[in-house]
C-alpha atoms as a PDB file:
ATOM      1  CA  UNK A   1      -2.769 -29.078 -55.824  1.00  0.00           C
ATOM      2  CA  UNK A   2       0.971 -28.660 -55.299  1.00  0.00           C
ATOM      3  CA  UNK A   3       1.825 -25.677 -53.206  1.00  0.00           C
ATOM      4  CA  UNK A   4       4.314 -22.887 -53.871  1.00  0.00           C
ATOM      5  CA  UNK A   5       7.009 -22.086 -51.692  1.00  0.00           C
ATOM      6  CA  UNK A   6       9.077 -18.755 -50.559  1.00  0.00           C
ATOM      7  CA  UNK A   7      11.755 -20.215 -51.430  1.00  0.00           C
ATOM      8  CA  UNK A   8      10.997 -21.745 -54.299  1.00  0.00           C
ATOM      9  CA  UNK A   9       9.320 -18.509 -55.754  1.00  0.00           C
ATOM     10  CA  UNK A  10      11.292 -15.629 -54.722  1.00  0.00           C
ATOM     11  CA  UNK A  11      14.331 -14.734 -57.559  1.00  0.00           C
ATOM     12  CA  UNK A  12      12.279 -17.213 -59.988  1.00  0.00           C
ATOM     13  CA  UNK A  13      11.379 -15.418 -63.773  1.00  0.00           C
ATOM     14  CA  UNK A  14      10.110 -13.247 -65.278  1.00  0.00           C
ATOM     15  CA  UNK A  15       7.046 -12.506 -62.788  1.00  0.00           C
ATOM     16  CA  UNK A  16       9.049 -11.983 -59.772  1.00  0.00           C
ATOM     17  CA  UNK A  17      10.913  -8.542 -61.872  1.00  0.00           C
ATOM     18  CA  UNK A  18       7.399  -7.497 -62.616  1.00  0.00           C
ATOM     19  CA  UNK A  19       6.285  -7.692 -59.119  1.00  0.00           C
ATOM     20  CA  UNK A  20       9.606  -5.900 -57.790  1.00  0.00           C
ATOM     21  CA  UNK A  21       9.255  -3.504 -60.439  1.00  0.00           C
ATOM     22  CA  UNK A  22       6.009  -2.694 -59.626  1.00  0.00           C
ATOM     23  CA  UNK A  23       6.825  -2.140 -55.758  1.00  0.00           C
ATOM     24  CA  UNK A  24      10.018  -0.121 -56.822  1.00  0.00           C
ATOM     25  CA  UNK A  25       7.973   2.414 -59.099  1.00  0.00           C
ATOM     26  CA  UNK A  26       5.328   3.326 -56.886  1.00  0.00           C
ATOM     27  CA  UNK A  27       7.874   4.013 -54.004  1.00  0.00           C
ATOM     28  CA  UNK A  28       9.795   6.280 -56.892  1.00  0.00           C
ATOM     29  CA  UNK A  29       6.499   7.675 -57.742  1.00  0.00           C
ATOM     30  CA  UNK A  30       5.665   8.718 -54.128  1.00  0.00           C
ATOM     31  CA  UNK A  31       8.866  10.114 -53.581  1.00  0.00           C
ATOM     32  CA  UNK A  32       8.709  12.161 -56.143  1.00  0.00           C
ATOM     33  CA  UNK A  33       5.488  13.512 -55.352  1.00  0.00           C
ATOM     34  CA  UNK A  34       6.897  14.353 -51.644  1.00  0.00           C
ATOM     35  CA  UNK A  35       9.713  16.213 -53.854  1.00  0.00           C
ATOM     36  CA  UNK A  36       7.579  17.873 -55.913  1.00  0.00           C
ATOM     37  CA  UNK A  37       5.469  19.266 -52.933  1.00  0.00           C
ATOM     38  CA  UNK A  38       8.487  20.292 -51.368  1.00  0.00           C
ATOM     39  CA  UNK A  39       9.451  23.126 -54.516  1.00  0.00           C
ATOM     40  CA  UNK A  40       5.808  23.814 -54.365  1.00  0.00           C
ATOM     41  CA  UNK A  41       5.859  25.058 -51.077  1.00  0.00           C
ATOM     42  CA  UNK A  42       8.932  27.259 -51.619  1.00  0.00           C
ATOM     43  CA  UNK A  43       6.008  29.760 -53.294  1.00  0.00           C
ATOM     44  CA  UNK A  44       5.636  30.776 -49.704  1.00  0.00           C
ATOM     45  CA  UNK A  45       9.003  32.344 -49.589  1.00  0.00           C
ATOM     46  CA  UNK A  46       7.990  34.924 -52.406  1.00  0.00           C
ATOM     47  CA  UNK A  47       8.579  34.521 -56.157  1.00  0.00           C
ATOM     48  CA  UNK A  48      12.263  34.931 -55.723  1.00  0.00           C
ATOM     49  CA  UNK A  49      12.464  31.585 -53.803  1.00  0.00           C
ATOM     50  CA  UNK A  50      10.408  30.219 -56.290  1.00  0.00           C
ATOM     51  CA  UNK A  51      12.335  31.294 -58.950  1.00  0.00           C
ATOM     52  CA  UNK A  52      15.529  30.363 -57.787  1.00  0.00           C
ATOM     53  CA  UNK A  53      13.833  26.615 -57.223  1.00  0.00           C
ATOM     54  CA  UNK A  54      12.690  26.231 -61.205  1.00  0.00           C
ATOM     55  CA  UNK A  55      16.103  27.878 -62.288  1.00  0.00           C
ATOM     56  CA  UNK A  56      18.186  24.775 -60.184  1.00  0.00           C
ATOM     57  CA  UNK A  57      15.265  22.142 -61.338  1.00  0.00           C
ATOM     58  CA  UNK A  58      16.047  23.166 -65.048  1.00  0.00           C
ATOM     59  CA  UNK A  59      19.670  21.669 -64.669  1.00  0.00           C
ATOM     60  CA  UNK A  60      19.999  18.459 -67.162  1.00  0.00           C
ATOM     61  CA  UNK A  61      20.475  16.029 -64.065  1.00  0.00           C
ATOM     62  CA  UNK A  62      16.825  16.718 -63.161  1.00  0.00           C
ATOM     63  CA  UNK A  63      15.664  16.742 -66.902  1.00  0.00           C
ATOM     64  CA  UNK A  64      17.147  13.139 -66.667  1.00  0.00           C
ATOM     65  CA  UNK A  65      15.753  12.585 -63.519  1.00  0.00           C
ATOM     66  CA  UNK A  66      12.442  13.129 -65.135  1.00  0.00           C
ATOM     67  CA  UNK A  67      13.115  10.645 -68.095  1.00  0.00           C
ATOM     68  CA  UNK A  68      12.414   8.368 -64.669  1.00  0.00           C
ATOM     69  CA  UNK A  69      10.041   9.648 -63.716  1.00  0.00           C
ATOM     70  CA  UNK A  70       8.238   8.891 -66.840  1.00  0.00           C
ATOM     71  CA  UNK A  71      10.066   5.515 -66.930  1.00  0.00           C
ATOM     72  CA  UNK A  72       8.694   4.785 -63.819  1.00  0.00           C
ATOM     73  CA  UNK A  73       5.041   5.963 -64.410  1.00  0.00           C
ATOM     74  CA  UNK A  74       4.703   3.923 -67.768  1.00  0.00           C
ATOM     75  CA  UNK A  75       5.781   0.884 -66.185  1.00  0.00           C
ATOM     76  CA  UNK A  76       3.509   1.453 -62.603  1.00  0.00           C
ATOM     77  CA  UNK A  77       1.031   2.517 -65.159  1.00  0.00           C
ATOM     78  CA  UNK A  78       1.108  -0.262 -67.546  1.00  0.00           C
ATOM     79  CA  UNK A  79       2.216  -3.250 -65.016  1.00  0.00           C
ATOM     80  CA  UNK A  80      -0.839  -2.020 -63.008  1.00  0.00           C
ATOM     81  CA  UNK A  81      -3.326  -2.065 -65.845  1.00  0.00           C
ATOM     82  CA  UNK A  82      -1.934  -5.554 -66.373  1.00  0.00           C
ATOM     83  CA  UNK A  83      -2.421  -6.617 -62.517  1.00  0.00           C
ATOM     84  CA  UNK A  84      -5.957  -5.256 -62.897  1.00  0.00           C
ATOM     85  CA  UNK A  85      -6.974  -7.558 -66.141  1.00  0.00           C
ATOM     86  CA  UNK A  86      -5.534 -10.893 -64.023  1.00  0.00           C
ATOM     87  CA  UNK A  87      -8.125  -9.925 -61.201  1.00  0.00           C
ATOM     88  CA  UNK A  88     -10.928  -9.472 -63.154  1.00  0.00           C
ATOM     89  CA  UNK A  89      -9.803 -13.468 -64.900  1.00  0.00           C
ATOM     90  CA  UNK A  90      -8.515 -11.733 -68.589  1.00  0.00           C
ATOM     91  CA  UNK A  91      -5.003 -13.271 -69.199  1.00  0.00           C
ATOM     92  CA  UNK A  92      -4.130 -15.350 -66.285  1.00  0.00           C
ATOM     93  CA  UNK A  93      -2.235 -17.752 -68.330  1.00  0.00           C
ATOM     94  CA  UNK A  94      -0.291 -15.427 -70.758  1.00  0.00           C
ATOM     95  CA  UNK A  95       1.157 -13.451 -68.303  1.00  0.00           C
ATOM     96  CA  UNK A  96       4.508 -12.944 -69.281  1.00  0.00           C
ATOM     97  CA  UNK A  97       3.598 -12.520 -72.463  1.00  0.00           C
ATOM     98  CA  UNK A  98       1.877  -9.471 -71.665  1.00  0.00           C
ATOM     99  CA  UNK A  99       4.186  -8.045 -69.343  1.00  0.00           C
ATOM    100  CA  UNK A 100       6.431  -8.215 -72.180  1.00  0.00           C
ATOM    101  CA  UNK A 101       3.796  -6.495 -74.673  1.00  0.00           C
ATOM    102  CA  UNK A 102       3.043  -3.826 -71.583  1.00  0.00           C
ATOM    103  CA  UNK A 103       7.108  -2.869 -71.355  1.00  0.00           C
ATOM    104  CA  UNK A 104       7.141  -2.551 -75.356  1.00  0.00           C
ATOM    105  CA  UNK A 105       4.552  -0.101 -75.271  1.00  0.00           C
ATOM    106  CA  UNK A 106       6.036   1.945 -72.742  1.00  0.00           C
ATOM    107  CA  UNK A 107       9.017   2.066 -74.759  1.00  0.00           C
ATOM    108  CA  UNK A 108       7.007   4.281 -77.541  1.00  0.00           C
ATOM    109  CA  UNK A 109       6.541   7.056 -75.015  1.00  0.00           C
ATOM    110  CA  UNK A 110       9.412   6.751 -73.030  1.00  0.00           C
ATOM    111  CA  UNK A 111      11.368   7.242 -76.482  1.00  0.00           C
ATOM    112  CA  UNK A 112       9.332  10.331 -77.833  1.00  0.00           C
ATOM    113  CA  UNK A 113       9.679  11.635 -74.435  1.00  0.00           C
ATOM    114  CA  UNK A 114      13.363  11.088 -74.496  1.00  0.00           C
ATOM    115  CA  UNK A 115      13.768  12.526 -78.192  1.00  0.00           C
ATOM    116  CA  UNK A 116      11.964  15.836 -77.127  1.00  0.00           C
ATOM    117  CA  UNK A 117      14.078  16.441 -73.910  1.00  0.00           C
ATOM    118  CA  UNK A 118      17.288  15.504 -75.516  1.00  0.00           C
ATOM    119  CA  UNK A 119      18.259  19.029 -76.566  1.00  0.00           C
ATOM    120  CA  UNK A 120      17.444  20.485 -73.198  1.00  0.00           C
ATOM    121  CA  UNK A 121      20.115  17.597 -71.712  1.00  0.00           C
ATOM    122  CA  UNK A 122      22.558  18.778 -73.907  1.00  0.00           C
ATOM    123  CA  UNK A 123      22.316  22.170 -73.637  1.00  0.00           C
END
């Protein structure tokens, strides 16, 4: 059985992005949710503050910032669902293959999502 290094794996293919991507998207995906509790909270302050929170989040930075957001999901979703299928044995020896198939399907979504919030980035 020949053993795989560090150094010999780290920055190699395809399976290396999917594992960084994976750790990237679920650090996005908790700091967003840390975010997101943060406007919650500004409900306390009265419906004014609350307000005033939506009106700035409705700026078409954020409305990008949500295309990632969605970006990030599909691919934490998808790469996940694919991590999930190696452990229970499905797979194992077409994994790029499906990593590439998981990435084109989030593309559908990511697209339709992109198409509907297009005018609201524009103005």
């Amino acid at each position: 059985m020949r053993l795989i290094t560090r150094e010999r794996y780290i920055g190699r293919g395809l399976g290396m992005w999917a594992f960084w991507l994976h750790r990237l998207t679920g650090l996005a995906i908790a700091l967003y949710l840390l975010m997101h509790i943060v406007v919650i909270s500004s409900v306390v302050g009265g419906a004014k503050n609350f307000d005033a929170a939506m009106t700035f989040l409705k700026a078409p930075l954020f409305i990008l910032l949500e295309m990632g957001l969605i970006a990030a999901i599909l691919i934490h979703g998808l790469n996940g669902l694919r991590i999930v299928l190696f452990d229970l044995g499905y797979g194992v020896k077409k994994q790029k293959e499906i990593f590439i198939g998981a990435m084109i399907i989030a593309v559908v979504p990511l697209v339709i999502a992109f198409a509907i919030a297009l005018p609201h980035i524009i103005g």
